[in-house]
C-alpha atoms as a PDB file:
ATOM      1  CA  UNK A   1       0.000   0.000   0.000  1.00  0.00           C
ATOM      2  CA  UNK A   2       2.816   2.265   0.688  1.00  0.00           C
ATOM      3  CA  UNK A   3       3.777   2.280  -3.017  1.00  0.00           C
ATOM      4  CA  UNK A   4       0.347   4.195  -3.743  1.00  0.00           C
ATOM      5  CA  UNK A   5       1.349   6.444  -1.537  1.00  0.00           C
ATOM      6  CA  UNK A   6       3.639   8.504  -4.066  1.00  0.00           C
ATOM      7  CA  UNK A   7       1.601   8.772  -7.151  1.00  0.00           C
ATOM      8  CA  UNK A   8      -1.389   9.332  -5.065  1.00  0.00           C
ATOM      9  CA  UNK A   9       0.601  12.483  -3.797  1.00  0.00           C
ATOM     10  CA  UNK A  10       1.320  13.715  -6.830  1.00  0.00           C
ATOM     11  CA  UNK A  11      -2.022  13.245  -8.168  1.00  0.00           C
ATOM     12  CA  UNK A  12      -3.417  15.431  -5.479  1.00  0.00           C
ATOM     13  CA  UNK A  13      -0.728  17.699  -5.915  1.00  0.00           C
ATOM     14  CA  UNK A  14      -1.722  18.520  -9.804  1.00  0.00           C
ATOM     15  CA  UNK A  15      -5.434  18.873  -9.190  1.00  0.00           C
ATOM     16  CA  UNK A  16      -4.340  21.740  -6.559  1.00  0.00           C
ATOM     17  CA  UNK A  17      -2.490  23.126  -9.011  1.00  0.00           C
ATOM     18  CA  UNK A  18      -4.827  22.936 -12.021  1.00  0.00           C
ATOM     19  CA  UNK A  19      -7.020  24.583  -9.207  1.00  0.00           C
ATOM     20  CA  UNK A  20      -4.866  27.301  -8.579  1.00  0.00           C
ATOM     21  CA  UNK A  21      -4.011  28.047 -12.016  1.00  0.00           C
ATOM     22  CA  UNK A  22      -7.963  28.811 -12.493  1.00  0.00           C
ATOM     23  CA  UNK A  23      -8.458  30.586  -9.967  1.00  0.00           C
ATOM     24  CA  UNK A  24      -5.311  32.906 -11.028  1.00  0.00           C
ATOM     25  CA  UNK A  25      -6.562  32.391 -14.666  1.00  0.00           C
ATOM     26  CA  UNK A  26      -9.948  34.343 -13.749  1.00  0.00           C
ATOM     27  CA  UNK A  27      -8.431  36.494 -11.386  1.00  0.00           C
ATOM     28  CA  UNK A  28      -6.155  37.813 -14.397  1.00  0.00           C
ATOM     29  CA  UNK A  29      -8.721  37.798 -17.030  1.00  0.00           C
ATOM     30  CA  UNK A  30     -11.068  39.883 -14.708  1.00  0.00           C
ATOM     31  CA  UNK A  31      -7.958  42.507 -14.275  1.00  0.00           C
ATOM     32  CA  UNK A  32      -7.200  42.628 -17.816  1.00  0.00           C
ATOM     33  CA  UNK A  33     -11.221  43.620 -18.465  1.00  0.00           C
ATOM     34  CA  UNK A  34     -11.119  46.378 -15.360  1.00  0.00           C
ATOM     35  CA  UNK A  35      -7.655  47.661 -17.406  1.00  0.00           C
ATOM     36  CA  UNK A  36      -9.387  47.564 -20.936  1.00  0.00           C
ATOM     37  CA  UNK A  37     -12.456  49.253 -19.870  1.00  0.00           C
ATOM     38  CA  UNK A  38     -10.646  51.833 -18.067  1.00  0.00           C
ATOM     39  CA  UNK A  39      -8.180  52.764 -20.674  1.00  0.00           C
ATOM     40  CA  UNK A  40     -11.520  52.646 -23.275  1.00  0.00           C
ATOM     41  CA  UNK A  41     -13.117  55.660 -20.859  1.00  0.00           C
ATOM     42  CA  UNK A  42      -9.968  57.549 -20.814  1.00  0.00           C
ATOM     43  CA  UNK A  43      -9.157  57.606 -24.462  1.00  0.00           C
ATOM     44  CA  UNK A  44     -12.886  58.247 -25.370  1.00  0.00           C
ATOM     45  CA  UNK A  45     -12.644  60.749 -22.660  1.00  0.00           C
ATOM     46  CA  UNK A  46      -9.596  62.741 -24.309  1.00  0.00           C
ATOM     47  CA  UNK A  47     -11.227  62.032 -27.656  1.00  0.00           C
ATOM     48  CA  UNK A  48     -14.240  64.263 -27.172  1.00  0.00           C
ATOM     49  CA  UNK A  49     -12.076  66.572 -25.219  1.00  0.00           C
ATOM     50  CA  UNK A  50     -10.144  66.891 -28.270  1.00  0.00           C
ATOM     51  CA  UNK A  51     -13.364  66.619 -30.825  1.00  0.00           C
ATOM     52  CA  UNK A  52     -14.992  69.321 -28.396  1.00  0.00           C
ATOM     53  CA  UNK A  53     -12.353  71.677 -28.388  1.00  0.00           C
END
């Protein structure tokens, strides 16, 4: 039984890290939206500045 140990180790070591990596995954994609929509106000911001003026 104690050869099962190992592999079952590593087994529950990748599903923690496939976890992880999703949870990162969506943290980063939500970050990268908050950025995009951001820098979309700002530049249509200075763009009807700019058309306005």
């Amino acid at each position: 039984m104690s050869h099962l140990l190992e592999p079952v180790a590593i087994f529950a070591c990748g599903c923690l890290l496939i976890h992880a990596g999703r949870a990162y995954a969506r943290a980063t994609t939500v970050l990268l939206s908050a950025t995009t929509l951001m820098l979309g106000v700002t530049l249509g911001t200075v763009l009807c500045q700019r058309i306005g003026q």
